[in-house]
N, C-alpha and C. Protein backbone atom coordinates (compact mmCIF):
# COMPACT_ATOMS: atom_id res chain seq x y z
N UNK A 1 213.46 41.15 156.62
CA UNK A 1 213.99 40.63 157.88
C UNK A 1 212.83 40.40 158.86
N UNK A 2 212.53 39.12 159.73
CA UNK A 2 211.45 38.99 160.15
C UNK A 2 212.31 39.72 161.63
N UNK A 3 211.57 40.03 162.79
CA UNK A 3 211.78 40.74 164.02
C UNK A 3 210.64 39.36 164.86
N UNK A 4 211.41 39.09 165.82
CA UNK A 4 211.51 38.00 166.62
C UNK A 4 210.54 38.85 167.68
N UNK A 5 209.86 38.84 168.74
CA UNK A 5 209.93 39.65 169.75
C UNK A 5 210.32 38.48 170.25
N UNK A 6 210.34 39.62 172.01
CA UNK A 6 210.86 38.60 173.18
C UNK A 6 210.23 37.32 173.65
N UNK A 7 209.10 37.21 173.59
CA UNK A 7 207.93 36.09 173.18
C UNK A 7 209.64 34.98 172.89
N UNK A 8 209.66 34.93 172.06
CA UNK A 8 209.81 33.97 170.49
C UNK A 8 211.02 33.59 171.37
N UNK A 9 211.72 34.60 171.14
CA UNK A 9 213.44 34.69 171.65
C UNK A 9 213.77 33.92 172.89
N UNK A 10 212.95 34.61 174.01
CA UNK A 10 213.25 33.29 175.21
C UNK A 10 213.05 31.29 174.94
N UNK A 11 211.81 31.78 174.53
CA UNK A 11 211.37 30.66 174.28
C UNK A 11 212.27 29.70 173.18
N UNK A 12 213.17 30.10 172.34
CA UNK A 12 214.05 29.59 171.76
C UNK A 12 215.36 29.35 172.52
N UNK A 13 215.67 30.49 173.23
CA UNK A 13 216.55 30.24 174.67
C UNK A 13 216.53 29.13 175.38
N UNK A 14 215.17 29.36 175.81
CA UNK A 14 215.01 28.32 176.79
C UNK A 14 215.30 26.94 176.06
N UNK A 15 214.61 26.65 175.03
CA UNK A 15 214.36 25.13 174.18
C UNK A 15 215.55 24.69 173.21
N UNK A 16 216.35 25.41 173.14
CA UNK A 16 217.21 25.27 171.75
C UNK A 16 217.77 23.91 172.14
N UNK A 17 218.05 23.30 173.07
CA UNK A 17 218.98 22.40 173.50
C UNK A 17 217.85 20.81 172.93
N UNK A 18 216.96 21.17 172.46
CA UNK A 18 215.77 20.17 172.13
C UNK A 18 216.38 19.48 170.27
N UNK A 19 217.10 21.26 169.73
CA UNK A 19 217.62 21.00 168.65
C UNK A 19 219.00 21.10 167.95
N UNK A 20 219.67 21.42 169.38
CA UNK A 20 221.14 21.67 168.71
C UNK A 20 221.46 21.04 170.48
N UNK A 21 222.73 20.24 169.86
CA UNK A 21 223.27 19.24 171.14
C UNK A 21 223.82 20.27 171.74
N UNK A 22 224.47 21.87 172.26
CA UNK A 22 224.57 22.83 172.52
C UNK A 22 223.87 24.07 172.64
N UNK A 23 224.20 25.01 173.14
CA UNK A 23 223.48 26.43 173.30
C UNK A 23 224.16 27.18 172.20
N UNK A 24 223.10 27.55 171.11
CA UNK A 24 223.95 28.22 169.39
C UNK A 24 223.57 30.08 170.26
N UNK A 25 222.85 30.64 171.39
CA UNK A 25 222.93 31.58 171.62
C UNK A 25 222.99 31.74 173.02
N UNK A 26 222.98 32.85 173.55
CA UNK A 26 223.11 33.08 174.97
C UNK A 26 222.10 33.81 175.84
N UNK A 27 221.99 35.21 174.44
CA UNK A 27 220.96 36.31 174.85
C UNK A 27 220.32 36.56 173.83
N UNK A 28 219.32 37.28 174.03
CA UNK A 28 218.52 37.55 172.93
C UNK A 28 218.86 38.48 171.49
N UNK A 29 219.62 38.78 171.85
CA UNK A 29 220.58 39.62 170.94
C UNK A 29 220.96 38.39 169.91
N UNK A 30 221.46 37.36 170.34
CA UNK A 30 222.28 36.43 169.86
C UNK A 30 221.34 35.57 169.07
N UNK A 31 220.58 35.02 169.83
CA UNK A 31 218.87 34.53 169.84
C UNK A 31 218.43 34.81 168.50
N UNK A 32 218.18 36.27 168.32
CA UNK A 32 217.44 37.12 167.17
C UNK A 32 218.17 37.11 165.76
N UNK A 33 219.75 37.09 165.80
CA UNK A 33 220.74 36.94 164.71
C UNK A 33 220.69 35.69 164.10
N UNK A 34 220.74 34.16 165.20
CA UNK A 34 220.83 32.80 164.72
C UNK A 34 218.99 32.45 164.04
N UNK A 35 218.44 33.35 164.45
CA UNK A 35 217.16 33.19 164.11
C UNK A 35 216.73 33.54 162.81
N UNK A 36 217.54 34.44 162.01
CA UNK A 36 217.16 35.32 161.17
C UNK A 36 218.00 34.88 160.19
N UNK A 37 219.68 34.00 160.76
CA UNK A 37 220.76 33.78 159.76
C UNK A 37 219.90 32.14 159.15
N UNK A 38 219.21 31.33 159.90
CA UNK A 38 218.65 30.13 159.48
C UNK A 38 217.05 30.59 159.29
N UNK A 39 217.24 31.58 159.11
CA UNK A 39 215.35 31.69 158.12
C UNK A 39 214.20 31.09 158.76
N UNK A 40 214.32 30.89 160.25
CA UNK A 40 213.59 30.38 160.94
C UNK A 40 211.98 31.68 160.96
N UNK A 41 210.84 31.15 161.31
CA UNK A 41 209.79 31.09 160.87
C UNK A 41 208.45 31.39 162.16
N UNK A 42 207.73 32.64 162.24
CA UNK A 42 206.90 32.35 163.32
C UNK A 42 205.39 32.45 162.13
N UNK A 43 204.67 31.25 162.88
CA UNK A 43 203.41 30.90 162.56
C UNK A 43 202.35 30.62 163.46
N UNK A 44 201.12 31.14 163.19
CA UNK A 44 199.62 31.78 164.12
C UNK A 44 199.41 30.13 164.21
N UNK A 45 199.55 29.00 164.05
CA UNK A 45 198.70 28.33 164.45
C UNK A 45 199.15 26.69 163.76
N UNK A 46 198.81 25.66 164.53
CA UNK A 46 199.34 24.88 163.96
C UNK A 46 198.73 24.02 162.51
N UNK A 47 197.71 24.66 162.37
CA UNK A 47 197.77 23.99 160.52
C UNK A 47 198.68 24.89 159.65
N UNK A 48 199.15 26.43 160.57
CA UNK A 48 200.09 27.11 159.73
C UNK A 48 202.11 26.07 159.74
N UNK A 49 201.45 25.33 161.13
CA UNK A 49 203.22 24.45 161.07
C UNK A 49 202.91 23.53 160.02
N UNK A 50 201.78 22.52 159.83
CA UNK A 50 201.40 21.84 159.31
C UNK A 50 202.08 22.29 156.98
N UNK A 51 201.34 23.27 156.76
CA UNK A 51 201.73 24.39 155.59
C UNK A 51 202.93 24.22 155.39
N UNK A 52 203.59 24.72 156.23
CA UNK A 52 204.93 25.14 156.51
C UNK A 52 205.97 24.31 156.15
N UNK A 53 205.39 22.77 156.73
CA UNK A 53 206.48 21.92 156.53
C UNK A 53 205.89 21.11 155.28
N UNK A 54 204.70 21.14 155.05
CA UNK A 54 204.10 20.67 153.15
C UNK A 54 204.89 21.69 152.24
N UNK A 55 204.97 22.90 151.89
CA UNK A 55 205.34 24.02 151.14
C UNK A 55 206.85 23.61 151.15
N UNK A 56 207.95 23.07 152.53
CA UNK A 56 209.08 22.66 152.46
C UNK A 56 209.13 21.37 151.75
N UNK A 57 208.17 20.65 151.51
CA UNK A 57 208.81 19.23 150.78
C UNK A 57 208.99 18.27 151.87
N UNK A 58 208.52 18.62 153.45
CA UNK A 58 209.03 17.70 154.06
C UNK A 58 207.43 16.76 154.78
N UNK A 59 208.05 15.28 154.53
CA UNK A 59 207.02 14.29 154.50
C UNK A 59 206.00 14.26 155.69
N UNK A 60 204.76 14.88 155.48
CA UNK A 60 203.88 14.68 156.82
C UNK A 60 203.18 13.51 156.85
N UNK A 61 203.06 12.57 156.06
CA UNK A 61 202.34 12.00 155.88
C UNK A 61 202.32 10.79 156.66
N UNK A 62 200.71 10.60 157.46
CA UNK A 62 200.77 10.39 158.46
C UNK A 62 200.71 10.26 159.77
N UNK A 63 201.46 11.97 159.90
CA UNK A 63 202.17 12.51 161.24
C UNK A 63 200.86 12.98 161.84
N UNK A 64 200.13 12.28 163.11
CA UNK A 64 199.04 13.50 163.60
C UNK A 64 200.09 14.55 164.24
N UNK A 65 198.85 15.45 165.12
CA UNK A 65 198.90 16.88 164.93
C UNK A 65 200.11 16.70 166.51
N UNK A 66 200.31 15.59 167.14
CA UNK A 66 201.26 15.70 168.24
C UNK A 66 202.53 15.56 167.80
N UNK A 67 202.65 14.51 166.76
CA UNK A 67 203.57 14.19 166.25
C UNK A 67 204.32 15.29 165.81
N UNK A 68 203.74 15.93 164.91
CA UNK A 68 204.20 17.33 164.49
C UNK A 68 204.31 18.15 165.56
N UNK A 69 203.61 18.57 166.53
CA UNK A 69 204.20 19.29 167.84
C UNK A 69 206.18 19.26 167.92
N UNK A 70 205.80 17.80 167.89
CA UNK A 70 207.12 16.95 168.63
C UNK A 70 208.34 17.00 168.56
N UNK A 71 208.19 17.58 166.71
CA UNK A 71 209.34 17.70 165.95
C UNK A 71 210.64 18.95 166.78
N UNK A 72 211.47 18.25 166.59
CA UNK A 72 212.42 18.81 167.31
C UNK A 72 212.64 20.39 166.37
N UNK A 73 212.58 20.73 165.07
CA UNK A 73 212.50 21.91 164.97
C UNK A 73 211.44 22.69 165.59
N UNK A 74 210.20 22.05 165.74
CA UNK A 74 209.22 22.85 166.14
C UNK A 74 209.13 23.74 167.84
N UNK A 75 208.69 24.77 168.06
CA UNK A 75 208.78 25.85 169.39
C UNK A 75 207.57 25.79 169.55
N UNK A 76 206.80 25.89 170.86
CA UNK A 76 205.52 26.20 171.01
C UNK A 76 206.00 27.39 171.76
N UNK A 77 205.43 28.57 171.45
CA UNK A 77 205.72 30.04 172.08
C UNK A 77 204.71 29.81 173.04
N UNK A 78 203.41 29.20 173.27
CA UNK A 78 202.95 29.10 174.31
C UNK A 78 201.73 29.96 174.12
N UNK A 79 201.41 31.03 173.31
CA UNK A 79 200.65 32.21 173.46
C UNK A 79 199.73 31.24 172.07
N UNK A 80 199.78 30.19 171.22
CA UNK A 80 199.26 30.05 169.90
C UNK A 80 200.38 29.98 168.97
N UNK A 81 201.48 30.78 169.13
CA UNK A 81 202.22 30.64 167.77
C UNK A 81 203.35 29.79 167.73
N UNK A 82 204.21 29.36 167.07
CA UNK A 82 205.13 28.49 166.21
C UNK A 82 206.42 28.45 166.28
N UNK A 83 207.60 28.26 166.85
CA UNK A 83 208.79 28.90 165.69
C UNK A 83 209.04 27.98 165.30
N UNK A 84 209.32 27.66 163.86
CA UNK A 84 210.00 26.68 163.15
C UNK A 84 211.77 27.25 162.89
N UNK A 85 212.60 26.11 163.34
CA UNK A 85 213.83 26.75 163.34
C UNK A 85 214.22 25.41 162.44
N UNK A 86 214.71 25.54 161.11
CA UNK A 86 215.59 24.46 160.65
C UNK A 86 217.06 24.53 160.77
N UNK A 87 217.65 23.58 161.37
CA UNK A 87 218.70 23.47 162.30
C UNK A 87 220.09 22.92 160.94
């Protein structure tokens, strides 16, 4: 089970509406469950998002490094790290 800290959790709070036409949580409690039930993903750095979405099969090719920012699964926690949430 990966453990979210609060880092991650707001920051998915805050942004979720980037990837779900609704709010899928409220609090971090809630936050940490939808996070963990979709296998969502924290990563140190972005050639680790880059990995992440090659290892998934999904097509980078192409994509510079904003583009990939951009992606609506993608979180910038702000501190360096990642969350990849597939929706």
């Amino acid at each position: 089970m990966h453990e979210f800290d609060d880092e991650v959790l707001e920051c998915f709070l805050e942004n979720q509406l980037q990837l779900f036409p609704e709010n899928v949580a409220e609090t971090l409690d809630e936050a940490a469950e939808f996070l963990e039930d979709c296998m969502a993903v924290v990563v140190d750095s972005l050639e680790e998002v880059i990995e992440f979405f090659e290892e998934e099969g999904i097509d980078m090719e192409g994509a510079d490094e904003d583009e990939i920012l951009e992606a609506s699964e993608v979180f910038d926690i702000g501190d360096g790290r990642y969350l990849i949430v597939q929706g």
